[in-house]
PDB file of N, CA and C in Angstrom:
ATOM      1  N   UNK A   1      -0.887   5.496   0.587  1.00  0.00           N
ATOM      2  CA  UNK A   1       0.270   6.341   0.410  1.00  0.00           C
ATOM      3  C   UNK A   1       1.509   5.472   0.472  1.00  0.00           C
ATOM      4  N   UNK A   2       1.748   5.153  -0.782  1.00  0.00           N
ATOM      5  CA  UNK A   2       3.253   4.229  -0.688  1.00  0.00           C
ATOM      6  C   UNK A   2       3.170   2.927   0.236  1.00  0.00           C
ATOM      7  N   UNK A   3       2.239   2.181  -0.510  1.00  0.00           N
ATOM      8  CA  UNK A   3       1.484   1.266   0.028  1.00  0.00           C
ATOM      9  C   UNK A   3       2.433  -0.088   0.618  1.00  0.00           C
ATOM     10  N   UNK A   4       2.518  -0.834   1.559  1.00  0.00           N
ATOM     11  CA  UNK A   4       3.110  -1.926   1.604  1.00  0.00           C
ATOM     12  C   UNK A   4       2.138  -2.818   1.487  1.00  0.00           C
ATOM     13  N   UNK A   5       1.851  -3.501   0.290  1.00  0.00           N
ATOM     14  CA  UNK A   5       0.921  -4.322   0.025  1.00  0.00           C
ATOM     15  C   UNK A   5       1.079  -5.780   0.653  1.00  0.00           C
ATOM     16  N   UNK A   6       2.819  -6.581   0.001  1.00  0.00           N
ATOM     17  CA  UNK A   6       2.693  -7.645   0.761  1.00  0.00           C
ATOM     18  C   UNK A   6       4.229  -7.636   1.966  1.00  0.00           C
ATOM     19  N   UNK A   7       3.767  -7.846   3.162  1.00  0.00           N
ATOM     20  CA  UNK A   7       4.341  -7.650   4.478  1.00  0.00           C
ATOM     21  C   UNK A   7       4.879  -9.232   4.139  1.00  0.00           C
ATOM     22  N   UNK A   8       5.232  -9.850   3.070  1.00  0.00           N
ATOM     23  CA  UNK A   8       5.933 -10.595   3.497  1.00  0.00           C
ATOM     24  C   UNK A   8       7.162 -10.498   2.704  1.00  0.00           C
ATOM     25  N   UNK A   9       6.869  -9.811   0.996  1.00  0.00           N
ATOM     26  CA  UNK A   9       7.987  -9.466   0.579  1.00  0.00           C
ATOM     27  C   UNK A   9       8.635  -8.534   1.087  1.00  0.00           C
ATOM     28  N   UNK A  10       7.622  -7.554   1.901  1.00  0.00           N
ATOM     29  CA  UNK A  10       8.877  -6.104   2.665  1.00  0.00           C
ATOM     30  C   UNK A  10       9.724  -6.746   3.580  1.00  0.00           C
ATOM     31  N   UNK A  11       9.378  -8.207   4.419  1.00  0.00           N
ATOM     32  CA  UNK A  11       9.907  -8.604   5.419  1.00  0.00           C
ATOM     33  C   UNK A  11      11.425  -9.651   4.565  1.00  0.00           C
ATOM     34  N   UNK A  12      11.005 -10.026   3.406  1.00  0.00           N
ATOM     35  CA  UNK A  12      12.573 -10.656   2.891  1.00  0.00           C
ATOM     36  C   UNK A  12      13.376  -9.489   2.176  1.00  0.00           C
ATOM     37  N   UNK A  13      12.934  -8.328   1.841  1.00  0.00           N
ATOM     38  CA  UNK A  13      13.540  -7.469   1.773  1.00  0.00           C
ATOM     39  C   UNK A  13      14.421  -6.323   2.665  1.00  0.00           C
ATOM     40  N   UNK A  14      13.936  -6.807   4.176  1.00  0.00           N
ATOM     41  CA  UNK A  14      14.398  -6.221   5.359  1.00  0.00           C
ATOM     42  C   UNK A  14      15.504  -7.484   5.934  1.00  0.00           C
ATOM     43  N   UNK A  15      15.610  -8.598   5.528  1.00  0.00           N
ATOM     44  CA  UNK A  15      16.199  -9.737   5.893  1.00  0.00           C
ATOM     45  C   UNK A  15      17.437  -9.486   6.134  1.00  0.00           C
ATOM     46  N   UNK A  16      17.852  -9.066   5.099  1.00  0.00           N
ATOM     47  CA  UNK A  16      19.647  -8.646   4.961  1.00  0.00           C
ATOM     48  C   UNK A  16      19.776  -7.583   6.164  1.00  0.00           C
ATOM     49  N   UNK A  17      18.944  -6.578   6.574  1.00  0.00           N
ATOM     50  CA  UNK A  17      19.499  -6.120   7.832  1.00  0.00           C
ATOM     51  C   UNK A  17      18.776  -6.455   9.034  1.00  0.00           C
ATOM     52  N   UNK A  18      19.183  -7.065   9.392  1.00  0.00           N
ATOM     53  CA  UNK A  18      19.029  -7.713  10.553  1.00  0.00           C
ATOM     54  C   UNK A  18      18.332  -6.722  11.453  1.00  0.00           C
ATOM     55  N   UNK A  19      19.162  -6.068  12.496  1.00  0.00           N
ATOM     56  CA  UNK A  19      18.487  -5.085  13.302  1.00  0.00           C
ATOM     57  C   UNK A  19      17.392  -4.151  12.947  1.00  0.00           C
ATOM     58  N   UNK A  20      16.964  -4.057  11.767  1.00  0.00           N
ATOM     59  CA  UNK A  20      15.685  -3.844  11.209  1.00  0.00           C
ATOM     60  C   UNK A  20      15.115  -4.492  11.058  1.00  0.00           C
ATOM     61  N   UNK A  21      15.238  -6.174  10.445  1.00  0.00           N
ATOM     62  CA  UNK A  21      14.111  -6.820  10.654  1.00  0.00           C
ATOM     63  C   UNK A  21      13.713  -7.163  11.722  1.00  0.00           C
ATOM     64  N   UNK A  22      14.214  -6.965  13.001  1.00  0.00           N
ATOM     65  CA  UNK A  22      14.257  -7.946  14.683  1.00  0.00           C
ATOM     66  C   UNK A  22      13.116  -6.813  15.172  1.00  0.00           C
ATOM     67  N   UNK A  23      13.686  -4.913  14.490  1.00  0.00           N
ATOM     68  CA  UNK A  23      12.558  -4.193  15.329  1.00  0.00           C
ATOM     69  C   UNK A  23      11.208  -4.437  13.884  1.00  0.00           C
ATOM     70  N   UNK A  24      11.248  -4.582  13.077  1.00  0.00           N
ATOM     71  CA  UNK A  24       9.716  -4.440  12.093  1.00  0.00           C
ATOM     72  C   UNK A  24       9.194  -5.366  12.953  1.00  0.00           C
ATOM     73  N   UNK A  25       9.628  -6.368  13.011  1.00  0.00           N
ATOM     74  CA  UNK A  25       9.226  -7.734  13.376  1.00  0.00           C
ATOM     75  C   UNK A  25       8.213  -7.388  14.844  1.00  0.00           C
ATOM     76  N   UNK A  26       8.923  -7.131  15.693  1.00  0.00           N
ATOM     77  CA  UNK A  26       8.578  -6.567  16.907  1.00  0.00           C
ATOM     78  C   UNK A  26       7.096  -5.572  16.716  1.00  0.00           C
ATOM     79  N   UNK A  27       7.485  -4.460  16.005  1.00  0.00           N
ATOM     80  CA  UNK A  27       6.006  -4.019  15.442  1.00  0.00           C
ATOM     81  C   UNK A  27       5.204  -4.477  15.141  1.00  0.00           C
ATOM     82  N   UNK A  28       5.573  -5.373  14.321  1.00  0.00           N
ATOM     83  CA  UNK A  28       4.038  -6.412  13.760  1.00  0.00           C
ATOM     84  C   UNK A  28       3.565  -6.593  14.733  1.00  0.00           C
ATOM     85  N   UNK A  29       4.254  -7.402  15.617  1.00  0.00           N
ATOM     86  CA  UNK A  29       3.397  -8.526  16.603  1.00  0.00           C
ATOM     87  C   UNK A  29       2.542  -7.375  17.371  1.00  0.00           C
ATOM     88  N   UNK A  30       3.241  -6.165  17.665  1.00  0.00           N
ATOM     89  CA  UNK A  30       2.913  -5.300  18.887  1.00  0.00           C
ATOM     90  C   UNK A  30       1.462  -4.649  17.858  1.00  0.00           C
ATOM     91  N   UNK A  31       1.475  -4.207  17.072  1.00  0.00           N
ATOM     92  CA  UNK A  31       0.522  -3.565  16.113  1.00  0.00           C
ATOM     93  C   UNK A  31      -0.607  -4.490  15.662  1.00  0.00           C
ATOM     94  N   UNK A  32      -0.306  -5.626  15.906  1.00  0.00           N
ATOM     95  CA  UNK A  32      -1.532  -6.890  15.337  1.00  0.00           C
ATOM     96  C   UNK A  32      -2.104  -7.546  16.936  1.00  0.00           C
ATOM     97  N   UNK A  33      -0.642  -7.535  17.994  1.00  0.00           N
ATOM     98  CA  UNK A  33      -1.234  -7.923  18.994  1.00  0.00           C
ATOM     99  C   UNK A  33      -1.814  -9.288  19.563  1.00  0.00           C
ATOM    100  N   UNK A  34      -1.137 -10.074  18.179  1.00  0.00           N
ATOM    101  CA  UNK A  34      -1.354 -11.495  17.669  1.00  0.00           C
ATOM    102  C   UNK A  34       0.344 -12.071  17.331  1.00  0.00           C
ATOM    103  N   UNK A  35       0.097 -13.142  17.073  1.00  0.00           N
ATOM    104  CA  UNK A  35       1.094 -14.415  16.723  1.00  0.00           C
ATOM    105  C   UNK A  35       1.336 -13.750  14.937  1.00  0.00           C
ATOM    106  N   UNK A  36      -0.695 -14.587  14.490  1.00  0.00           N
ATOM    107  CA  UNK A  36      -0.829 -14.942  13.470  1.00  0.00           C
ATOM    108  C   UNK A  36      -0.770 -12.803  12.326  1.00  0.00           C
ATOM    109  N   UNK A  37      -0.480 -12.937  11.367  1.00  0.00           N
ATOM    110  CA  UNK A  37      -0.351 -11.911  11.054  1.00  0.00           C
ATOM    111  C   UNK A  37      -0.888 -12.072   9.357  1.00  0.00           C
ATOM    112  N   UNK A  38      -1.723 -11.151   8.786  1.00  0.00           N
ATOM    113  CA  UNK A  38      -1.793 -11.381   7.246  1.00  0.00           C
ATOM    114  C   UNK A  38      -0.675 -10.647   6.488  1.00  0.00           C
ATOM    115  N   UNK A  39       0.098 -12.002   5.852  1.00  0.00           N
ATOM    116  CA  UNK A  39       1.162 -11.361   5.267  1.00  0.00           C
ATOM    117  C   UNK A  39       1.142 -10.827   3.825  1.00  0.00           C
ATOM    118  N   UNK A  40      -0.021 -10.703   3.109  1.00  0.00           N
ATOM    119  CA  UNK A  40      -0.252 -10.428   2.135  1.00  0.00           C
ATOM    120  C   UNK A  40      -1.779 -10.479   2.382  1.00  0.00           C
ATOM    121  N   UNK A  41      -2.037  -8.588   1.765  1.00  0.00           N
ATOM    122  CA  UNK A  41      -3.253  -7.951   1.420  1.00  0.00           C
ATOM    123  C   UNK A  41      -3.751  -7.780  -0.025  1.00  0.00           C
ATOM    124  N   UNK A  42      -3.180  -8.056  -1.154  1.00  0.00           N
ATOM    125  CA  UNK A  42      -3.166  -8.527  -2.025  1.00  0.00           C
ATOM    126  C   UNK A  42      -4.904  -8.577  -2.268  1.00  0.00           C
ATOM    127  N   UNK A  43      -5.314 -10.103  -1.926  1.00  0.00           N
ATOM    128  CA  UNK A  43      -6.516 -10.268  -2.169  1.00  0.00           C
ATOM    129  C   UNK A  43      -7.611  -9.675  -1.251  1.00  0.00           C
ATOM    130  N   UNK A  44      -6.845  -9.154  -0.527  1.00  0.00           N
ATOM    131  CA  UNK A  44      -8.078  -8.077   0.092  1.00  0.00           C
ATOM    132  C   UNK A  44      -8.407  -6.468  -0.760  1.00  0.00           C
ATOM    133  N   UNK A  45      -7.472  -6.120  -1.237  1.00  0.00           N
ATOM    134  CA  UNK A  45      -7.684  -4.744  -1.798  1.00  0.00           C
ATOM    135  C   UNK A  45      -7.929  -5.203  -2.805  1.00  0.00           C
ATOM    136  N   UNK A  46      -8.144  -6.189  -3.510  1.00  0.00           N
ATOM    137  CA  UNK A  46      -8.523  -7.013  -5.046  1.00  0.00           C
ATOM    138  C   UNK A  46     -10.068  -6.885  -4.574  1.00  0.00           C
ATOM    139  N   UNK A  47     -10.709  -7.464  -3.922  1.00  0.00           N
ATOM    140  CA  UNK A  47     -12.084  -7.986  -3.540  1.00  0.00           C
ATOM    141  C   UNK A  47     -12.598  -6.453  -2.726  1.00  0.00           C
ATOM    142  N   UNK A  48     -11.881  -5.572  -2.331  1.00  0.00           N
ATOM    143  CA  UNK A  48     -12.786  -4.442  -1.637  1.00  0.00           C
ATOM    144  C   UNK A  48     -13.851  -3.980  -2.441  1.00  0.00           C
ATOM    145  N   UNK A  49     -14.941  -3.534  -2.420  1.00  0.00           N
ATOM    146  CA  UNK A  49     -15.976  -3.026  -2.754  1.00  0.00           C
ATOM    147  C   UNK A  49     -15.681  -1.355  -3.294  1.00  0.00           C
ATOM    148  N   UNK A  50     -15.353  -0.745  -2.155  1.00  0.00           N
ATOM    149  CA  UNK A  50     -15.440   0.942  -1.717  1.00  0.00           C
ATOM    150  C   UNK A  50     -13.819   1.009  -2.637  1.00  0.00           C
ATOM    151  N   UNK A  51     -14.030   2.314  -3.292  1.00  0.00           N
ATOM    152  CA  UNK A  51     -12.963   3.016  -4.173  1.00  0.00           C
ATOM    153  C   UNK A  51     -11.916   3.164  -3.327  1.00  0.00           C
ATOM    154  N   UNK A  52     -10.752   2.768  -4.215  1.00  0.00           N
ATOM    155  CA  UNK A  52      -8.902   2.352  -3.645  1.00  0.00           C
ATOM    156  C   UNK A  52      -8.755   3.527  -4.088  1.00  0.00           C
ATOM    157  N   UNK A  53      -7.405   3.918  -3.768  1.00  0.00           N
ATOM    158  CA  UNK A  53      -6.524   5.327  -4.301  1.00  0.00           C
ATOM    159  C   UNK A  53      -4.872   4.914  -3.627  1.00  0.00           C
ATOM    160  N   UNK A  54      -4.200   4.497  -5.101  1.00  0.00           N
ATOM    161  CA  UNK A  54      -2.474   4.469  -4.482  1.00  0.00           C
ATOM    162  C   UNK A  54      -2.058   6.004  -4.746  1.00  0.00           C
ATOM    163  N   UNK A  55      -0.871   5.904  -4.131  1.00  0.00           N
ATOM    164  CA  UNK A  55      -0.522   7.624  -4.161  1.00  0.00           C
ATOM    165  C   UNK A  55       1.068   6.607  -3.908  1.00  0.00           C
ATOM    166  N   UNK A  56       1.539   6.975  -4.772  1.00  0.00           N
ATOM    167  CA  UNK A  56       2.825   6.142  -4.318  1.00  0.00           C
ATOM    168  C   UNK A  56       3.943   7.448  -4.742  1.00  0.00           C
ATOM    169  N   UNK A  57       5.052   7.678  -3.571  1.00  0.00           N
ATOM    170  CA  UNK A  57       6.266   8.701  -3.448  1.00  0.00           C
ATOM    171  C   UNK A  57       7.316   8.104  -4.655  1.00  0.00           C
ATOM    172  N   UNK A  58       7.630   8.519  -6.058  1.00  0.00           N
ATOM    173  CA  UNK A  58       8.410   7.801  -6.814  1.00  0.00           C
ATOM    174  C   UNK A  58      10.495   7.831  -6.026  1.00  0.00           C
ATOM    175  N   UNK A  59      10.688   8.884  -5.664  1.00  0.00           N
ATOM    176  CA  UNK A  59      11.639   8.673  -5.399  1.00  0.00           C
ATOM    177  C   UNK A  59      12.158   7.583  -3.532  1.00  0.00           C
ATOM    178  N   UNK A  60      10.869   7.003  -3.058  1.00  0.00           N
ATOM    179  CA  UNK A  60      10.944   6.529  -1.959  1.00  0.00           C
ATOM    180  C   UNK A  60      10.941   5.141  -2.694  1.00  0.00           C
ATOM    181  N   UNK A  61      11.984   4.245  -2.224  1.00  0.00           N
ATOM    182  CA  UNK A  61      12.220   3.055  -2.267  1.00  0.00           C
ATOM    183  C   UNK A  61      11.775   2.300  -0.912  1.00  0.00           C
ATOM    184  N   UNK A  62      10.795   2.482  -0.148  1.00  0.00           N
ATOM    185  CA  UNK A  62      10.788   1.808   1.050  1.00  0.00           C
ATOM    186  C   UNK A  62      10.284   0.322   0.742  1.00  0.00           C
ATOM    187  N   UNK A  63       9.284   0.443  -0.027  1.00  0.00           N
ATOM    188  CA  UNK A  63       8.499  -1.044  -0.421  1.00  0.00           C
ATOM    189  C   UNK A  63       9.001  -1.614  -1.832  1.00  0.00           C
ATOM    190  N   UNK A  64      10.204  -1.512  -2.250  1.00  0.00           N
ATOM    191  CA  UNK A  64      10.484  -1.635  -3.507  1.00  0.00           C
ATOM    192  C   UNK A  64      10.134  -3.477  -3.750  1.00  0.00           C
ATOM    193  N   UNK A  65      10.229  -3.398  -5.260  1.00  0.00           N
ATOM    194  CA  UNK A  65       9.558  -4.771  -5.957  1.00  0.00           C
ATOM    195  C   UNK A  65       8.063  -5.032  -5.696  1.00  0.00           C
ATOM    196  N   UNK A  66       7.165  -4.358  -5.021  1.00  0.00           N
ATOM    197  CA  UNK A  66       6.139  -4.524  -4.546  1.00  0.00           C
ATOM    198  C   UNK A  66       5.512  -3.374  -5.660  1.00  0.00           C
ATOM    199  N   UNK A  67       6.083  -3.147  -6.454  1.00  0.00           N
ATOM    200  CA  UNK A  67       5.355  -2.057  -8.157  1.00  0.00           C
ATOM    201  C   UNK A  67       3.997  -3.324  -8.567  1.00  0.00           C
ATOM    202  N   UNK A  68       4.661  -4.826  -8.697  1.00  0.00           N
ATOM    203  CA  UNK A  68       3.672  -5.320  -9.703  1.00  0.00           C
ATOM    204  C   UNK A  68       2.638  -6.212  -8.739  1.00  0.00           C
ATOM    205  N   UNK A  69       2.695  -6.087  -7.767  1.00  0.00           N
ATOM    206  CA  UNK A  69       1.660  -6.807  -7.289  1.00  0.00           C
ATOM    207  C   UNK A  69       0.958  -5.539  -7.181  1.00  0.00           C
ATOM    208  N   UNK A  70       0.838  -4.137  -6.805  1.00  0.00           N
ATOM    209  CA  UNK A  70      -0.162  -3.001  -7.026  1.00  0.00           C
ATOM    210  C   UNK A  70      -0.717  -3.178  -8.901  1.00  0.00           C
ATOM    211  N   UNK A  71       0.083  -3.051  -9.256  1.00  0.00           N
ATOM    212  CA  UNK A  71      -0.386  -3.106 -11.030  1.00  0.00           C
ATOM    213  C   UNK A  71      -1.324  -4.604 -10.951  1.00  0.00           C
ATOM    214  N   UNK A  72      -1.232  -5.601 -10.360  1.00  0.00           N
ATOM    215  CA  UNK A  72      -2.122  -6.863 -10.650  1.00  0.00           C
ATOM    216  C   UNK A  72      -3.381  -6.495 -10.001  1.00  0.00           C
ATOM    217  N   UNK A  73      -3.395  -5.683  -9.025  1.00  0.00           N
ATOM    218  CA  UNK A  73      -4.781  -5.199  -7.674  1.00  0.00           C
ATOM    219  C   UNK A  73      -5.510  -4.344  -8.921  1.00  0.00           C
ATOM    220  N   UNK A  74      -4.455  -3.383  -9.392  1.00  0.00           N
ATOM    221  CA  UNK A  74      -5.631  -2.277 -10.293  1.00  0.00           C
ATOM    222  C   UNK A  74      -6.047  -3.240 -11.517  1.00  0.00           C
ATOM    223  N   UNK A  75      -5.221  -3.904 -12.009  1.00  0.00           N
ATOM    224  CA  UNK A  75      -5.806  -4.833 -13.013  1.00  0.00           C
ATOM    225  C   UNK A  75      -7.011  -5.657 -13.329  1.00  0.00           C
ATOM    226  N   UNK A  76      -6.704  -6.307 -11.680  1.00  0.00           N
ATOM    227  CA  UNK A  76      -8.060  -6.888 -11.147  1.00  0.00           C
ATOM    228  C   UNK A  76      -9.280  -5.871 -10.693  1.00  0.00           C
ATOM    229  N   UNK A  77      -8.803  -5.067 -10.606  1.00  0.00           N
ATOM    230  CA  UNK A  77     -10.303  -4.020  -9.599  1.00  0.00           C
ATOM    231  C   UNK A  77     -10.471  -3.249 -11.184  1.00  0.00           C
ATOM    232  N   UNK A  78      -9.781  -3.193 -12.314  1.00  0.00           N
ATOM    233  CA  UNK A  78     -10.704  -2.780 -13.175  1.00  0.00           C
ATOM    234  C   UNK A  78     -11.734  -3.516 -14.036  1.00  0.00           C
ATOM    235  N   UNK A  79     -10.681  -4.869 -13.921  1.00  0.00           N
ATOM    236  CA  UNK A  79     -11.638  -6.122 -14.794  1.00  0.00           C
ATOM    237  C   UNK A  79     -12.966  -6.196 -14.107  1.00  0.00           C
ATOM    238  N   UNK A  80     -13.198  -5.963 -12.180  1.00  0.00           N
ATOM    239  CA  UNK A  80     -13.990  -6.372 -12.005  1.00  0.00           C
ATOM    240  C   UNK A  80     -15.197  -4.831 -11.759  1.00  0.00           C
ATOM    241  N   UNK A  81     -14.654  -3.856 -12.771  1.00  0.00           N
ATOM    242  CA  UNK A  81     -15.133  -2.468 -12.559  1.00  0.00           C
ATOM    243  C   UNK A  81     -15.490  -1.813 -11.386  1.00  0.00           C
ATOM    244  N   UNK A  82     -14.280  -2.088 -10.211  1.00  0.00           N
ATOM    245  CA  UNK A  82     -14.129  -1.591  -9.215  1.00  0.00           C
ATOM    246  C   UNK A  82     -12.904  -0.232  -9.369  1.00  0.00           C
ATOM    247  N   UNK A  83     -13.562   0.745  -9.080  1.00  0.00           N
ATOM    248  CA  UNK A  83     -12.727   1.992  -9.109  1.00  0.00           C
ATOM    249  C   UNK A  83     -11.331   2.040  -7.937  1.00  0.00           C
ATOM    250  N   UNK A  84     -10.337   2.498  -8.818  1.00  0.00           N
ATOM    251  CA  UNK A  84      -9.010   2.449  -8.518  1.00  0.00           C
ATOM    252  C   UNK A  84      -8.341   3.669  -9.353  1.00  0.00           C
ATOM    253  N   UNK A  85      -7.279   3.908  -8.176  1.00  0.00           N
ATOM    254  CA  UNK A  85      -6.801   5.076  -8.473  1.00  0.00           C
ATOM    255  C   UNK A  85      -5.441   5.093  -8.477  1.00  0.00           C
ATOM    256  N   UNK A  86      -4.398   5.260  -9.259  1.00  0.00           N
ATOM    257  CA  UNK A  86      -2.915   5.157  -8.911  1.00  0.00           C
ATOM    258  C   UNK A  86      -2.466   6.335  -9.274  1.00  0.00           C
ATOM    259  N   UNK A  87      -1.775   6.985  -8.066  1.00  0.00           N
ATOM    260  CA  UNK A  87      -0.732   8.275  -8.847  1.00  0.00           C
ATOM    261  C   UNK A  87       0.641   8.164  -8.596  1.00  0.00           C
ATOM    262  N   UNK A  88       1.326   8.840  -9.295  1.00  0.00           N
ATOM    263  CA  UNK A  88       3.333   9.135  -9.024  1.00  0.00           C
ATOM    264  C   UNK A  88       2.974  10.443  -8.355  1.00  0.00           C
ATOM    265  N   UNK A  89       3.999  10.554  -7.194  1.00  0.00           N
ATOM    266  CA  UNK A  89       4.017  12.046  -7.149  1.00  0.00           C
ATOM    267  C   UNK A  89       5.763  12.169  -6.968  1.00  0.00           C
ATOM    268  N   UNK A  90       6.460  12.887  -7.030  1.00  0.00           N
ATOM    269  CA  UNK A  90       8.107  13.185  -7.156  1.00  0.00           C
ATOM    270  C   UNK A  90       7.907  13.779  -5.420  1.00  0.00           C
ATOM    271  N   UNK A  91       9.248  13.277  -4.407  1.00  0.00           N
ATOM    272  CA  UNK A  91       9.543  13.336  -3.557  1.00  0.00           C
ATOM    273  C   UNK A  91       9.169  15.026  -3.636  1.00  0.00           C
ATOM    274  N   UNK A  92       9.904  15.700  -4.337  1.00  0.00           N
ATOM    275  CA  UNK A  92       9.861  17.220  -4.026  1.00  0.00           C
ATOM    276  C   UNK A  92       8.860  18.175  -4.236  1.00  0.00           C
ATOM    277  N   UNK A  93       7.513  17.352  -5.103  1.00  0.00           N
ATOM    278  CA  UNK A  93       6.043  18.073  -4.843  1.00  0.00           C
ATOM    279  C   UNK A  93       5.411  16.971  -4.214  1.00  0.00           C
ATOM    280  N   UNK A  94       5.587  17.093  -2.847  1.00  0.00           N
ATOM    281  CA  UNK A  94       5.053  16.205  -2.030  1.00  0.00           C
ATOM    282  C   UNK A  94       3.699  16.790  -1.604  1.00  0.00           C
ATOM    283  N   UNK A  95       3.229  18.412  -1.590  1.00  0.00           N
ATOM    284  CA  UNK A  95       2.348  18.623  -1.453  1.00  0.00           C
ATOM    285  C   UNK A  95       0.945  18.597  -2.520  1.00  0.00           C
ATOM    286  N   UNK A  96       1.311  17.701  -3.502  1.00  0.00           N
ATOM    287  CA  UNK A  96       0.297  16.827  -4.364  1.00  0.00           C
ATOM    288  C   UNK A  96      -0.224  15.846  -3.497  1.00  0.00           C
ATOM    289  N   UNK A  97       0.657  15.182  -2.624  1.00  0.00           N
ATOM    290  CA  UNK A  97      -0.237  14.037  -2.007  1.00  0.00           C
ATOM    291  C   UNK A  97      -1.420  14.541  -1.360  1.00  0.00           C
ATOM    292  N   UNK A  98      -1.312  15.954  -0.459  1.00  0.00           N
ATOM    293  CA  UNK A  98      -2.167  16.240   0.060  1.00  0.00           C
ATOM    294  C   UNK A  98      -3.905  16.597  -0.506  1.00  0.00           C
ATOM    295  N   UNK A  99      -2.973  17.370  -1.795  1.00  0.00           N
ATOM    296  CA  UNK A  99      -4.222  17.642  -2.934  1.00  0.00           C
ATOM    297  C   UNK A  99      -5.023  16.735  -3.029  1.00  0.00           C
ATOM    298  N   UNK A 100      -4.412  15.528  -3.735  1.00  0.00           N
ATOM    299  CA  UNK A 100      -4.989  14.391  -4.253  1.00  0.00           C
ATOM    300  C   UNK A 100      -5.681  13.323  -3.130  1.00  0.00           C
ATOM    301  N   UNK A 101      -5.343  13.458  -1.749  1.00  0.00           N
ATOM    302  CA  UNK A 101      -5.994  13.016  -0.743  1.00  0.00           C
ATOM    303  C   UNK A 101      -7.562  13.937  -0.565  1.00  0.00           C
ATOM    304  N   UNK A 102      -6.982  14.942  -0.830  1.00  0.00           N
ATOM    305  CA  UNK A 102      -8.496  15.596  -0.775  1.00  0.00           C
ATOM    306  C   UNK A 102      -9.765  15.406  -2.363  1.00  0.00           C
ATOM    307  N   UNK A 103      -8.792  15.739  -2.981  1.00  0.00           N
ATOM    308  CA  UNK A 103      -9.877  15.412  -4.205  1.00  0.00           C
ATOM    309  C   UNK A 103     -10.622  13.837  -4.062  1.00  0.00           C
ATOM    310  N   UNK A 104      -9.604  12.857  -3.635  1.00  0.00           N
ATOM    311  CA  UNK A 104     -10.290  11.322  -3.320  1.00  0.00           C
ATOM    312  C   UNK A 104     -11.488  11.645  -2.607  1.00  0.00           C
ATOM    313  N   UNK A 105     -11.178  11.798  -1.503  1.00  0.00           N
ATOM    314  CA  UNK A 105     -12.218  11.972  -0.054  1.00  0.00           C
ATOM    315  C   UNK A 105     -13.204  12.874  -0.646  1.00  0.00           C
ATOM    316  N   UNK A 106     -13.042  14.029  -0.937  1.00  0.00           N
ATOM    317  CA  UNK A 106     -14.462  14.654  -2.058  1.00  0.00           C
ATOM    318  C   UNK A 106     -15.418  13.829  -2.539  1.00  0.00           C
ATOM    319  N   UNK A 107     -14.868  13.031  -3.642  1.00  0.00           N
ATOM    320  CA  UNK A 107     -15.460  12.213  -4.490  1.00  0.00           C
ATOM    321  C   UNK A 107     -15.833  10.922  -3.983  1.00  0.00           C
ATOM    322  N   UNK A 108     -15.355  10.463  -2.611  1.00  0.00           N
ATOM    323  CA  UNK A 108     -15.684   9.009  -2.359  1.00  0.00           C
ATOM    324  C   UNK A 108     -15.871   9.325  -0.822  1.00  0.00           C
ATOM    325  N   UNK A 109     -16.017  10.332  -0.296  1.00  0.00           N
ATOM    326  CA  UNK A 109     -16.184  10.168   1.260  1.00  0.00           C
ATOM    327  C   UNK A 109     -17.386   9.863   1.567  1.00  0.00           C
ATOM    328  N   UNK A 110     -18.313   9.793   1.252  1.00  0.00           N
ATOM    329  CA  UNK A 110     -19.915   9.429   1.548  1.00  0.00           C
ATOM    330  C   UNK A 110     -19.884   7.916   1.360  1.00  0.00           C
ATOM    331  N   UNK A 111     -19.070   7.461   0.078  1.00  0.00           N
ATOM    332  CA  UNK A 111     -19.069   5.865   0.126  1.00  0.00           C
ATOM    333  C   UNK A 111     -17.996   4.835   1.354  1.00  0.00           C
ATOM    334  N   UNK A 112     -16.785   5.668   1.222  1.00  0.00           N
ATOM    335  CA  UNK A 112     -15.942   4.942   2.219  1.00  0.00           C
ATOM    336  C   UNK A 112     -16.523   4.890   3.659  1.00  0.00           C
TER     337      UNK A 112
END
């Protein structure tokens, strides 16, 4: 759901404000619980096995510029005929995400 794929471009994109990057920053460590952190998932959702599903909010800019590294993941997971799923949904039928969370899980909950 409005995926942050690579945590390192969201993190030079949080750069310019400072007091947001000092608390993300803080999260990481506290949420990983570690130093070391993977700053790009990239080649992990490339290589997963079990069926992806983006659901990305079009009017939410939270992860912006991070459009074409998702378009290179589905690119790759179709070349390698791994099922992938991308939808738009508009901020104001937000209750599509829910739909479409369920239709996924229907169709792939026995595999995930």
């Amino acid at each position: 759901f409005s995926p942050c794929i690579s945590l390192d471009d969201h993190l030079q994109q949080e750069k310019d404000r400072k007091f947001y990057y000092k608390k993300l920053m803080k999260e990481i460590e506290i949420a990983h619980n570690e130093n070391k952190v993977n700053l790009n998932m990239k080649e992990t959702y490339e290589k997963l096995m079990q069926p992806l599903c983006f659901i990305q909010v079009v009017d939410q800019n939270l992860y912006k510029d991070q459009q074409s590294i998702i378009h290179a993941i589905i690119q790759t997971r179709k070349q390698h005929k791994r099922q992938v799923n991308n939808h738009f949904i508009l901020k104001e039928n937000h209750e599509n995400i829910t739909k479409k969370m369920i239709k996924f899980l229907q169709e792939n909950g026995r595999i995930i």
